[in-house]
C-alpha atoms as a PDB file:
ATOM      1  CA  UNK A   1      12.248  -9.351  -0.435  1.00  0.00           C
ATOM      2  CA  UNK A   2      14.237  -5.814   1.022  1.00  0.00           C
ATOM      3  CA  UNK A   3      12.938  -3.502   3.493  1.00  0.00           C
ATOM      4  CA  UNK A   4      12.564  -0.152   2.050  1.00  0.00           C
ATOM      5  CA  UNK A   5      11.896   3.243   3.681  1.00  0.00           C
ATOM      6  CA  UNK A   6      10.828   5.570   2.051  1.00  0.00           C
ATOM      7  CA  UNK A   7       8.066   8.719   1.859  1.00  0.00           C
ATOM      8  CA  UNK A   8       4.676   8.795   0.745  1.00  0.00           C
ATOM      9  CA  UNK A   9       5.741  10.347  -2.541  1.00  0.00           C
ATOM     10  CA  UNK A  10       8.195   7.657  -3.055  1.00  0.00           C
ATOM     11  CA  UNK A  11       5.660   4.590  -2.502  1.00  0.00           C
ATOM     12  CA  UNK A  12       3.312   6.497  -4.571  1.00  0.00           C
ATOM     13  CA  UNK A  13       5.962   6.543  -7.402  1.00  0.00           C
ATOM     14  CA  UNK A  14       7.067   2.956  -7.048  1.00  0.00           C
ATOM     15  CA  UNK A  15       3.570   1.731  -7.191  1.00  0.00           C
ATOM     16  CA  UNK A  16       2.648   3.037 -10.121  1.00  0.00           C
ATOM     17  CA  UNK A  17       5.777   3.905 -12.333  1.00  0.00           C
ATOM     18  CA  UNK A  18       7.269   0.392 -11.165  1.00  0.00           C
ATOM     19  CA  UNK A  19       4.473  -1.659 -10.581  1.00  0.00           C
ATOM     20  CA  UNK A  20       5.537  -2.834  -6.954  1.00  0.00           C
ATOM     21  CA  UNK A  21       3.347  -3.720  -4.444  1.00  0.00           C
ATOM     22  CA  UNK A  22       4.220  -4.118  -0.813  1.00  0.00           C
ATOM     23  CA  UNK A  23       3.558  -5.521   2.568  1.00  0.00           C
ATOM     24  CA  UNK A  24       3.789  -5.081   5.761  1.00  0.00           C
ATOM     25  CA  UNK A  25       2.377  -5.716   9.483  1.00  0.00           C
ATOM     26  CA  UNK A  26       0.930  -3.395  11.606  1.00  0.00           C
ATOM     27  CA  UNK A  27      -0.458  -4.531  14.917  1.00  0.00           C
ATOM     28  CA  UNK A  28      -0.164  -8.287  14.119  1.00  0.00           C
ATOM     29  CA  UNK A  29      -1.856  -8.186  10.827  1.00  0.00           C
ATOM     30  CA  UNK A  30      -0.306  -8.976   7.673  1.00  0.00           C
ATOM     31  CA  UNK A  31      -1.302  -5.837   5.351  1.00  0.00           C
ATOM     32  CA  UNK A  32      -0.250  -4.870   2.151  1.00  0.00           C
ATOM     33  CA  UNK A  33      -0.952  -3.262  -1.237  1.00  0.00           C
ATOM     34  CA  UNK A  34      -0.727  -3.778  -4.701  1.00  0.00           C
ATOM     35  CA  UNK A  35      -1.373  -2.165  -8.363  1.00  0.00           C
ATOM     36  CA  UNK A  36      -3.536  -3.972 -10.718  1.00  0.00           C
ATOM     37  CA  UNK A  37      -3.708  -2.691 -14.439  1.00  0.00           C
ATOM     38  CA  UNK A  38      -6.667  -4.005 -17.063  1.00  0.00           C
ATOM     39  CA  UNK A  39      -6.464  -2.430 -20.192  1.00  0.00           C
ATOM     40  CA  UNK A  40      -4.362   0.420 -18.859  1.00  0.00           C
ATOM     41  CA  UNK A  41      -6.456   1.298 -16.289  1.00  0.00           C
ATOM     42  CA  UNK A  42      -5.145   1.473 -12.642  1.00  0.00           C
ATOM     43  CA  UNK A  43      -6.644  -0.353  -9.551  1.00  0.00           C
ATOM     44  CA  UNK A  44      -4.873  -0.683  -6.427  1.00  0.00           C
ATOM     45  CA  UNK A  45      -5.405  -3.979  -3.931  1.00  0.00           C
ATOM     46  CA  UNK A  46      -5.159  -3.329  -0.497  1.00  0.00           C
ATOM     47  CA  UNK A  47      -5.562  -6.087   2.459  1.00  0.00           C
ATOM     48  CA  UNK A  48      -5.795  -5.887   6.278  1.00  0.00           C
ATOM     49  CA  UNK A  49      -5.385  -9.307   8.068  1.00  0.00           C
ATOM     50  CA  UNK A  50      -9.125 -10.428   6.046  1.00  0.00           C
ATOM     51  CA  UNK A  51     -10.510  -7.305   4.892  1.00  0.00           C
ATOM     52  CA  UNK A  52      -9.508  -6.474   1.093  1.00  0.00           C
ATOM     53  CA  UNK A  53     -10.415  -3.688  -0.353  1.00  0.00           C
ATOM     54  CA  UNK A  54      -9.802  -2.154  -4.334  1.00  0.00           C
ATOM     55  CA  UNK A  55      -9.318   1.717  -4.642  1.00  0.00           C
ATOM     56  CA  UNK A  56      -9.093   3.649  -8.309  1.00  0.00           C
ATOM     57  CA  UNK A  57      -7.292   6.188  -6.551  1.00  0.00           C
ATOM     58  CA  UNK A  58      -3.853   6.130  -5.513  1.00  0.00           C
ATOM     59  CA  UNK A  59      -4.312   9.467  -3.092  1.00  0.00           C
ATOM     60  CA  UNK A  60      -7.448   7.051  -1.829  1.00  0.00           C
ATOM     61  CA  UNK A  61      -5.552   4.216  -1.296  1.00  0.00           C
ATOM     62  CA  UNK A  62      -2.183   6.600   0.701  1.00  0.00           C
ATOM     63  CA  UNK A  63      -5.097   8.662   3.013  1.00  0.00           C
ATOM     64  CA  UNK A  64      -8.037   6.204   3.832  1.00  0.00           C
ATOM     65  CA  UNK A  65      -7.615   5.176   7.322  1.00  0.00           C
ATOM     66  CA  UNK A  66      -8.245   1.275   6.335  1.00  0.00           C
ATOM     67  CA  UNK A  67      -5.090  -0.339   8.171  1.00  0.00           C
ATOM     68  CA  UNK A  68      -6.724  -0.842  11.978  1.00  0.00           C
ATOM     69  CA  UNK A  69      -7.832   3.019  11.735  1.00  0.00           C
ATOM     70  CA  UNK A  70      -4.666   4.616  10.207  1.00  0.00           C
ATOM     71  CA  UNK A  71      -4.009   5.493   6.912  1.00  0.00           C
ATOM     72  CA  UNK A  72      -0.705   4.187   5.026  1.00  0.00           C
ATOM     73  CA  UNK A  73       0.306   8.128   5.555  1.00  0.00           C
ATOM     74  CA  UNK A  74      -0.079   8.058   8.839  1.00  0.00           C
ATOM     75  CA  UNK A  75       2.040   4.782   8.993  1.00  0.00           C
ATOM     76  CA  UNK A  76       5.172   5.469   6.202  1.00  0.00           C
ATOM     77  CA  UNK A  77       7.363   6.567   9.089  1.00  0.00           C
ATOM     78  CA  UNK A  78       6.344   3.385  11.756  1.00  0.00           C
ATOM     79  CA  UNK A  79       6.298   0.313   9.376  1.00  0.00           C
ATOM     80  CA  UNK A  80       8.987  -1.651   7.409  1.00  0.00           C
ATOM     81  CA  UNK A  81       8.071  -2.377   3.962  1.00  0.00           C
ATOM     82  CA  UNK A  82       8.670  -5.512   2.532  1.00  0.00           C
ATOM     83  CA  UNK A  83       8.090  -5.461  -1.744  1.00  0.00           C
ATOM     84  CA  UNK A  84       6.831  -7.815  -3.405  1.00  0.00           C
END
């Protein structure tokens, strides 16, 4: 695993033009995301210590404030991203 930092623009590209997924903590909780293609059709995982949740939107997944109340724009520029 590497850390990466990067922009919102850039994990938005990785995810889906590279398939990578990555994780993270944020305030003690392991969190992550990943892409998930059936048939060609993009879903993106996305975990918070338990809570899981599946987006079909990638914009969804980058502004929903799921990670303790912050969204994974919000928290680019304060977390290290590990890929996996």
């Amino acid at each position: 695993m590497g850390v990466l930092s990067m922009n919102i623009e850039q994990l938005k590209f990785k995810i889906i033009n590279e398939g990578c997924g990555y994780t993270f903590t944020y305030k003690g909780e392991p969190c992550g995301m990943e892409p998930i293609v059936e048939n060609g059709v993009f879903t993106f995982g996305a975990w918070s210590g338990d809570k899981n949740k599946d987006y079909t939107d990638i914009d969804e997944l980058m502004t929903d404030k799921f990670y303790s109340g912050k969204s994974l724009m919000e928290l680019i520029d304060t977390v290290e991203l590990d890929f996996i």
